[in-house]
N, C-alpha and C. Protein backbone atom coordinates (compact mmCIF):
# COMPACT_ATOMS: atom_id res chain seq x y z
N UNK A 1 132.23 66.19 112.48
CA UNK A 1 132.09 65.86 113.89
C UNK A 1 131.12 66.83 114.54
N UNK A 2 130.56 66.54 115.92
CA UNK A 2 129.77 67.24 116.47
C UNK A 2 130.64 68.54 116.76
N UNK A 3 131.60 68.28 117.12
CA UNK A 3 132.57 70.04 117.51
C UNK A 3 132.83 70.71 116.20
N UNK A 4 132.96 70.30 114.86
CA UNK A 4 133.02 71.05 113.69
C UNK A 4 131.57 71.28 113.37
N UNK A 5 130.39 70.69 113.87
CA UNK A 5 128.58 71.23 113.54
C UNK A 5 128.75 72.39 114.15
N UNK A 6 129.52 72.63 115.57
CA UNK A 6 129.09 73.45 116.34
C UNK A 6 129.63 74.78 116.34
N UNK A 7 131.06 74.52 115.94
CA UNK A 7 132.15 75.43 115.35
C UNK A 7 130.66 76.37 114.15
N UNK A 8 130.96 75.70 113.42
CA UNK A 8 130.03 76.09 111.90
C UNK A 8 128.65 77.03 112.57
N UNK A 9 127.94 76.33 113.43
CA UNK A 9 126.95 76.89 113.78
C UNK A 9 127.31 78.61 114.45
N UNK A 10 127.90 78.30 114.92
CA UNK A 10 128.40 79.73 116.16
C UNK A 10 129.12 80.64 115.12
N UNK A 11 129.83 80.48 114.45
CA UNK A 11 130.66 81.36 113.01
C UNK A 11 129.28 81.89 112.44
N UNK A 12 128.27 81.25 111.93
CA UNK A 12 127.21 81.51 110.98
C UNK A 12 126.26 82.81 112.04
N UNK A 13 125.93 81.81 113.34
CA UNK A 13 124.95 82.25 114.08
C UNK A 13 124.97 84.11 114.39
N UNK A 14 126.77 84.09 114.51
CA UNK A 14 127.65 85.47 115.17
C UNK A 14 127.86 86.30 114.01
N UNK A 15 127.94 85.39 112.73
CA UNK A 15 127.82 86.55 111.46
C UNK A 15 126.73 87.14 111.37
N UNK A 16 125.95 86.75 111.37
CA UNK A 16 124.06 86.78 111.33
C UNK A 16 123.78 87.63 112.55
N UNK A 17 124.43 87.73 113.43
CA UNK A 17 123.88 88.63 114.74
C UNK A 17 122.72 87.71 115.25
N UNK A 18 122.26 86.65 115.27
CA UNK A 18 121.16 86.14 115.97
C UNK A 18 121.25 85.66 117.48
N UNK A 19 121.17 86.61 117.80
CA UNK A 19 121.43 86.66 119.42
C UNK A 19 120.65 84.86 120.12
N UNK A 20 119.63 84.69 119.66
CA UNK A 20 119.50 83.13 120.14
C UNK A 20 120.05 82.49 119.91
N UNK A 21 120.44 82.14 118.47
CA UNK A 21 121.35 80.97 117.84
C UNK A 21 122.72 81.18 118.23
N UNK A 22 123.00 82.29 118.03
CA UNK A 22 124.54 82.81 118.36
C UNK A 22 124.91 82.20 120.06
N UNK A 23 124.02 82.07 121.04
CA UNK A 23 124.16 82.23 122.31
C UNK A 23 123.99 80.61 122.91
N UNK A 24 122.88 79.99 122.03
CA UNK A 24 122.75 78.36 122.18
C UNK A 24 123.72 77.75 121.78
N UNK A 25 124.45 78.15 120.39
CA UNK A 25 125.17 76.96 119.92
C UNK A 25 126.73 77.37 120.56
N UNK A 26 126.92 78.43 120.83
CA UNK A 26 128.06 78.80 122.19
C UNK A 26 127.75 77.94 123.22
N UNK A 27 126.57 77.80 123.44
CA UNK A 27 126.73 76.78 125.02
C UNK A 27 126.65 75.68 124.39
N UNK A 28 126.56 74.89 123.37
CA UNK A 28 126.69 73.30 122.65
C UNK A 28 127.66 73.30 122.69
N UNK A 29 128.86 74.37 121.64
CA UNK A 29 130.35 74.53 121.92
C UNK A 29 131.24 73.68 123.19
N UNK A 30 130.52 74.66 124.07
CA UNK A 30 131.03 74.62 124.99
C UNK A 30 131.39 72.63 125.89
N UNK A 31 129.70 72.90 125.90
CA UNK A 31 129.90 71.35 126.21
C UNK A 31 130.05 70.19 125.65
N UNK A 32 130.34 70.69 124.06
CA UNK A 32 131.05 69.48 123.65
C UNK A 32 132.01 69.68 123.83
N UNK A 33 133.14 70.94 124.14
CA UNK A 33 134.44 70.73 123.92
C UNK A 33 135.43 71.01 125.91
N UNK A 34 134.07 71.26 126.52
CA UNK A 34 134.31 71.31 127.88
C UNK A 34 135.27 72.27 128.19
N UNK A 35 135.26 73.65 127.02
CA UNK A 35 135.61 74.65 127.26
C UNK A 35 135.15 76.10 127.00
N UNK A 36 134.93 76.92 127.79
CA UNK A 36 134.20 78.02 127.62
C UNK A 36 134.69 79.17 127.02
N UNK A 37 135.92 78.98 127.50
CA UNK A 37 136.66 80.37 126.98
C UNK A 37 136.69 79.93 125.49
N UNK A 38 137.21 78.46 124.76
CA UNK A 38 137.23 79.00 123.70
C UNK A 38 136.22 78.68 123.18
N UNK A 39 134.83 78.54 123.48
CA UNK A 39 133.62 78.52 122.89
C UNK A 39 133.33 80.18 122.48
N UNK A 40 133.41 80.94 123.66
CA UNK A 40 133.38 82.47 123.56
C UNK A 40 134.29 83.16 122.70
N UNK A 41 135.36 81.85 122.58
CA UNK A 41 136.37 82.82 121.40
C UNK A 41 135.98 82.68 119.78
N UNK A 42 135.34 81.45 119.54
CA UNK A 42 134.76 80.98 118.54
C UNK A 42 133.56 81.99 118.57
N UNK A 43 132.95 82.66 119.16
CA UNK A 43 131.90 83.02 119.30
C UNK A 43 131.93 84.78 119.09
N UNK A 44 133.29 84.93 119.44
CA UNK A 44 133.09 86.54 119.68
C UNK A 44 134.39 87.08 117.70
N UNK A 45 135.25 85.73 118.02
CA UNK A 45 135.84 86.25 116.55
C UNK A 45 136.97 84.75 116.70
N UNK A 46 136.12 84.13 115.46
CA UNK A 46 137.09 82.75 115.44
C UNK A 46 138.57 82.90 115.30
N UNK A 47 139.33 84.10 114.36
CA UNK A 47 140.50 84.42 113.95
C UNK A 47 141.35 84.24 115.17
N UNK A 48 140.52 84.88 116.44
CA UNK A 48 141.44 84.78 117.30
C UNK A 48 141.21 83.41 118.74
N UNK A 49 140.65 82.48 118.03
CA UNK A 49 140.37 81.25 118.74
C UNK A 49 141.50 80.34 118.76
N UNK A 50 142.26 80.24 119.84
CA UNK A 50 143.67 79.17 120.32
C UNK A 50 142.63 78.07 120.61
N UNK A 51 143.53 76.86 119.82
CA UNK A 51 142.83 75.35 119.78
C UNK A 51 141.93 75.13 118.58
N UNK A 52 141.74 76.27 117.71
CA UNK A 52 141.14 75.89 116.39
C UNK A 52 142.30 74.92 115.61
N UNK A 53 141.87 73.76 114.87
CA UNK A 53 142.76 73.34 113.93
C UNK A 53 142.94 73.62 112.65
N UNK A 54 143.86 73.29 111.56
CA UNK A 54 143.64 73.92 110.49
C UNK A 54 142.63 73.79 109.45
N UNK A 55 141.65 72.38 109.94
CA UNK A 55 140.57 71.97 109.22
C UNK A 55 139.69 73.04 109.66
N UNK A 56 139.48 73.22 111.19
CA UNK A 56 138.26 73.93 111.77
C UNK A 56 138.61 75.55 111.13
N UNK A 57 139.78 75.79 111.10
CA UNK A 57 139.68 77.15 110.60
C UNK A 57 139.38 77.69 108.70
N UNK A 58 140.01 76.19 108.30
CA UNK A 58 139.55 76.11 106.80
C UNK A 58 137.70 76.37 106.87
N UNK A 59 137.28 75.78 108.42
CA UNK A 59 135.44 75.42 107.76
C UNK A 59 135.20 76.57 108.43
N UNK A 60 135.87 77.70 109.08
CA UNK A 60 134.84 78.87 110.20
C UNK A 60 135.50 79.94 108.65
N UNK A 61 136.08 80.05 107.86
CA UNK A 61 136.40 81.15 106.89
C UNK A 61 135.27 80.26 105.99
N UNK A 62 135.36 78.87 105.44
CA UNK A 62 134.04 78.72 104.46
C UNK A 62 132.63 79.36 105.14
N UNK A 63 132.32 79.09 105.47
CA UNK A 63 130.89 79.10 107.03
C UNK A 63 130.82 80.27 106.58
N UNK A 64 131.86 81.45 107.04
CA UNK A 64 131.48 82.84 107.53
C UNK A 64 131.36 83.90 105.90
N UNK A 65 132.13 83.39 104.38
CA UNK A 65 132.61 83.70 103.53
C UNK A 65 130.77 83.07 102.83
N UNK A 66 130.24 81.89 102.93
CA UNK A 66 129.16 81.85 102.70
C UNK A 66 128.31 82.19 103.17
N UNK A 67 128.30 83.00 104.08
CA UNK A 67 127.22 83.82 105.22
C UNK A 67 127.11 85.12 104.73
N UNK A 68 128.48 85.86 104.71
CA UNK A 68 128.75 87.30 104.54
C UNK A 68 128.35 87.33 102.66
N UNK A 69 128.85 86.83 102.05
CA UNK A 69 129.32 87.26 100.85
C UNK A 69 129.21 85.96 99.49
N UNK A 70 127.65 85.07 99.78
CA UNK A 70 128.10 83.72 99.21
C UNK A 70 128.45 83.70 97.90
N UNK A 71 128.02 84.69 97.15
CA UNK A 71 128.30 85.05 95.93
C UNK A 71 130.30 85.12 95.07
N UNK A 72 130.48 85.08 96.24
CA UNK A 72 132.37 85.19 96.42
C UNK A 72 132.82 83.84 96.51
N UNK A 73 131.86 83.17 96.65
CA UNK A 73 132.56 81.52 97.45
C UNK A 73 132.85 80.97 95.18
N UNK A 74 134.03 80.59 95.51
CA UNK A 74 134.92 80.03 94.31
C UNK A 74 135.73 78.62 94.13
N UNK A 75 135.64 78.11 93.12
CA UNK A 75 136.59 76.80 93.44
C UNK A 75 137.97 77.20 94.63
N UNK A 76 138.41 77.97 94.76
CA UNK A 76 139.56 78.06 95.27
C UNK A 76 139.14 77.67 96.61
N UNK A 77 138.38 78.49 96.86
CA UNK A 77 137.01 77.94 98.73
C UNK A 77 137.09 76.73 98.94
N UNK A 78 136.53 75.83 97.82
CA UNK A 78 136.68 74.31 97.90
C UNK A 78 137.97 73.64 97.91
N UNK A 79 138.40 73.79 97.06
CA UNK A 79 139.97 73.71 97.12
C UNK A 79 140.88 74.06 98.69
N UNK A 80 140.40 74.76 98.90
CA UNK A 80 141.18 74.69 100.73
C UNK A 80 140.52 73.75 101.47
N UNK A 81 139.48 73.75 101.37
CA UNK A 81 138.62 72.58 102.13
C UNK A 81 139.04 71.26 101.68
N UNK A 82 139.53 70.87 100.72
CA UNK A 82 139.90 69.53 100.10
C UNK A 82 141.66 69.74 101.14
N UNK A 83 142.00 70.85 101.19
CA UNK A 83 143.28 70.69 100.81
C UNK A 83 143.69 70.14 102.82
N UNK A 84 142.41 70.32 103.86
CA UNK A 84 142.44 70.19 104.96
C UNK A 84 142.14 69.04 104.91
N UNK A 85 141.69 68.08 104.17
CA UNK A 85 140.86 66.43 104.20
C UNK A 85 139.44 66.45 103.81
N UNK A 86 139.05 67.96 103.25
CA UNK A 86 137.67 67.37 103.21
C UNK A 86 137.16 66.73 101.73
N UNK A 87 136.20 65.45 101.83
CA UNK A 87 136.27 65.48 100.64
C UNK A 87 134.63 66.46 100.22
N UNK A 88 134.33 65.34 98.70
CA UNK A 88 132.76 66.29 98.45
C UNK A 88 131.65 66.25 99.12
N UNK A 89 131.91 64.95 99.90
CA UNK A 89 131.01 64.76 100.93
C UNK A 89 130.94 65.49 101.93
N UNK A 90 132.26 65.85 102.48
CA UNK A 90 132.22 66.69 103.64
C UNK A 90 132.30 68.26 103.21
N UNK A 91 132.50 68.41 102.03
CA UNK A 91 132.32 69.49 102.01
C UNK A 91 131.09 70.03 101.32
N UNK A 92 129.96 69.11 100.88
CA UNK A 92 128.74 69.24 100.75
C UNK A 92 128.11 69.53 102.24
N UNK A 93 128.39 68.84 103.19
CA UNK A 93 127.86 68.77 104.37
C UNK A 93 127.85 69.63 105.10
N UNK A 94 129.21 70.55 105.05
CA UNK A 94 129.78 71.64 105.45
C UNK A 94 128.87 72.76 105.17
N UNK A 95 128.56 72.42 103.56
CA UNK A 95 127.58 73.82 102.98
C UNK A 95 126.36 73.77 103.41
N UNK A 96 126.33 72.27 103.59
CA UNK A 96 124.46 72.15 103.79
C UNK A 96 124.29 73.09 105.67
N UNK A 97 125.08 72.49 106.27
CA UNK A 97 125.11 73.13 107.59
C UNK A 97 125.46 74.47 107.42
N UNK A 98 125.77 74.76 107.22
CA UNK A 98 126.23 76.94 107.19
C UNK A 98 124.84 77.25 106.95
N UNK A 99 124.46 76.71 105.79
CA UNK A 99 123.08 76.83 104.80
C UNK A 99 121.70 76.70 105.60
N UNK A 100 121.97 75.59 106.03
CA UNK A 100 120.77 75.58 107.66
C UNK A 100 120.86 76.37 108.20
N UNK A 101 121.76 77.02 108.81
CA UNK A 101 121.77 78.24 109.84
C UNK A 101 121.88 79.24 109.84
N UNK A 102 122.33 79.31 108.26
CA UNK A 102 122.02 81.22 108.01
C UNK A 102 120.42 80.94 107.73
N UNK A 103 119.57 80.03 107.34
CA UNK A 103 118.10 79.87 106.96
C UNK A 103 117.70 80.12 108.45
N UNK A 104 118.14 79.32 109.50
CA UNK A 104 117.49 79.24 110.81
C UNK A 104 117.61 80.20 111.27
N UNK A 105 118.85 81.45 110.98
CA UNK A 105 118.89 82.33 112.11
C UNK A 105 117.86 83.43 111.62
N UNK A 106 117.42 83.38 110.05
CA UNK A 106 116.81 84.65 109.59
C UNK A 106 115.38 84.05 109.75
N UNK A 107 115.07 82.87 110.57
CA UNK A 107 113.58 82.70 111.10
C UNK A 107 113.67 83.43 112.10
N UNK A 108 114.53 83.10 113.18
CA UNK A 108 115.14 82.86 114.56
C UNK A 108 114.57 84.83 114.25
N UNK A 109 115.31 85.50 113.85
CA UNK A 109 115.38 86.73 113.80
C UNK A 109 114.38 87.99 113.46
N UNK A 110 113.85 87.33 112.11
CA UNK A 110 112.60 87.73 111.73
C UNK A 110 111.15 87.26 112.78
N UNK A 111 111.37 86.60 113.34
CA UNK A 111 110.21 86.32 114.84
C UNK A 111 110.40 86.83 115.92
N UNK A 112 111.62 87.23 115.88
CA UNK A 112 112.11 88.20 117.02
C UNK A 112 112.47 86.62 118.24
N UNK A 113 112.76 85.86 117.99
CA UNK A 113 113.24 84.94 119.05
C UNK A 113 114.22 85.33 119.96
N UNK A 114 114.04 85.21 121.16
CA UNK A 114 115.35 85.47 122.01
C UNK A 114 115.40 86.83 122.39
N UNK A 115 114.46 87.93 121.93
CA UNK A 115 114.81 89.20 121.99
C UNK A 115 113.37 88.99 123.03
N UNK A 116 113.45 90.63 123.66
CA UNK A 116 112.76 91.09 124.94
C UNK A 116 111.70 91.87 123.92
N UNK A 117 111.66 92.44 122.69
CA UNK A 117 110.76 93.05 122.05
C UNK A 117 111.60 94.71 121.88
N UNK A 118 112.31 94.81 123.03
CA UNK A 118 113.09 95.96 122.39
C UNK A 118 113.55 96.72 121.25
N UNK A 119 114.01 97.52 120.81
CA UNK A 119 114.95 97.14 119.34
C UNK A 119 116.26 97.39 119.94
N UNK A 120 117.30 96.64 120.00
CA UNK A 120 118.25 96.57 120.13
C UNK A 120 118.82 95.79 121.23
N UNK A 121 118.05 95.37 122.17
CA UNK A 121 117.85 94.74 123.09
C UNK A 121 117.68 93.14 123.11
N UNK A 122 118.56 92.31 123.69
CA UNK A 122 118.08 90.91 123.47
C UNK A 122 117.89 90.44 125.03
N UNK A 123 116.76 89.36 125.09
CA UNK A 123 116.40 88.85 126.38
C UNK A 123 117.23 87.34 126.73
């Protein structure tokens, strides 16, 4: 669904530190789910996001587990994802999206997008 693209996106974007991506797909969040607070909660640390379901939290630990550490991701990874409804389809889809956006944010980042030119500083 568009609220699990967006979920996925904001987990990836906030692992990655990409202050653009991280900050856009918080406001997509938002207005797809016509809530802010828990867009910002998805955004600042999903663990503690009220209104995640157990699918969305099965896909923000895949998302963030293939971001941080993809080398760790194991049948067992998939296996929770099946075990929420997803099948290979969706959980191909799942990967392909994390996969887009850890790619997008290390453009996003390496161009310095979104930043003021500072170092440490984002605009």
């Amino acid at each position: 669904s568009r609220r699990e693209l967006e979920i996925i996106a904001t987990v990836v974007s906030a692992a990655n530190e990409c202050f653009y991506c991280r900050e856009s797909h918080t406001d997509f969040l938002r207005l797809e789910t016509l809530d802010g607070d828990f867009a910002r909660a998805v955004r600042d640390d999903w663990r503690t996001a009220s209104g995640l379901t157990e699918r969305e939290v099965a896909l923000c630990a895949y998302a963030e587990k293939l971001t941080k550490t993809p080398a760790q991701v194991w049948k067992d990874d998939l296996d929770t994802l099946r075990a929420v409804g997803l099948d290979d389809t969706g959980i191909l889809q799942s990967n392909l999206c994390a996969s887009f956006f850890n790619y997008i944010n290390r453009v996003a980042n390496g161009l310095g997008v979104g930043r003021d030119g500072e170092r440490g500083e984002s605009a």
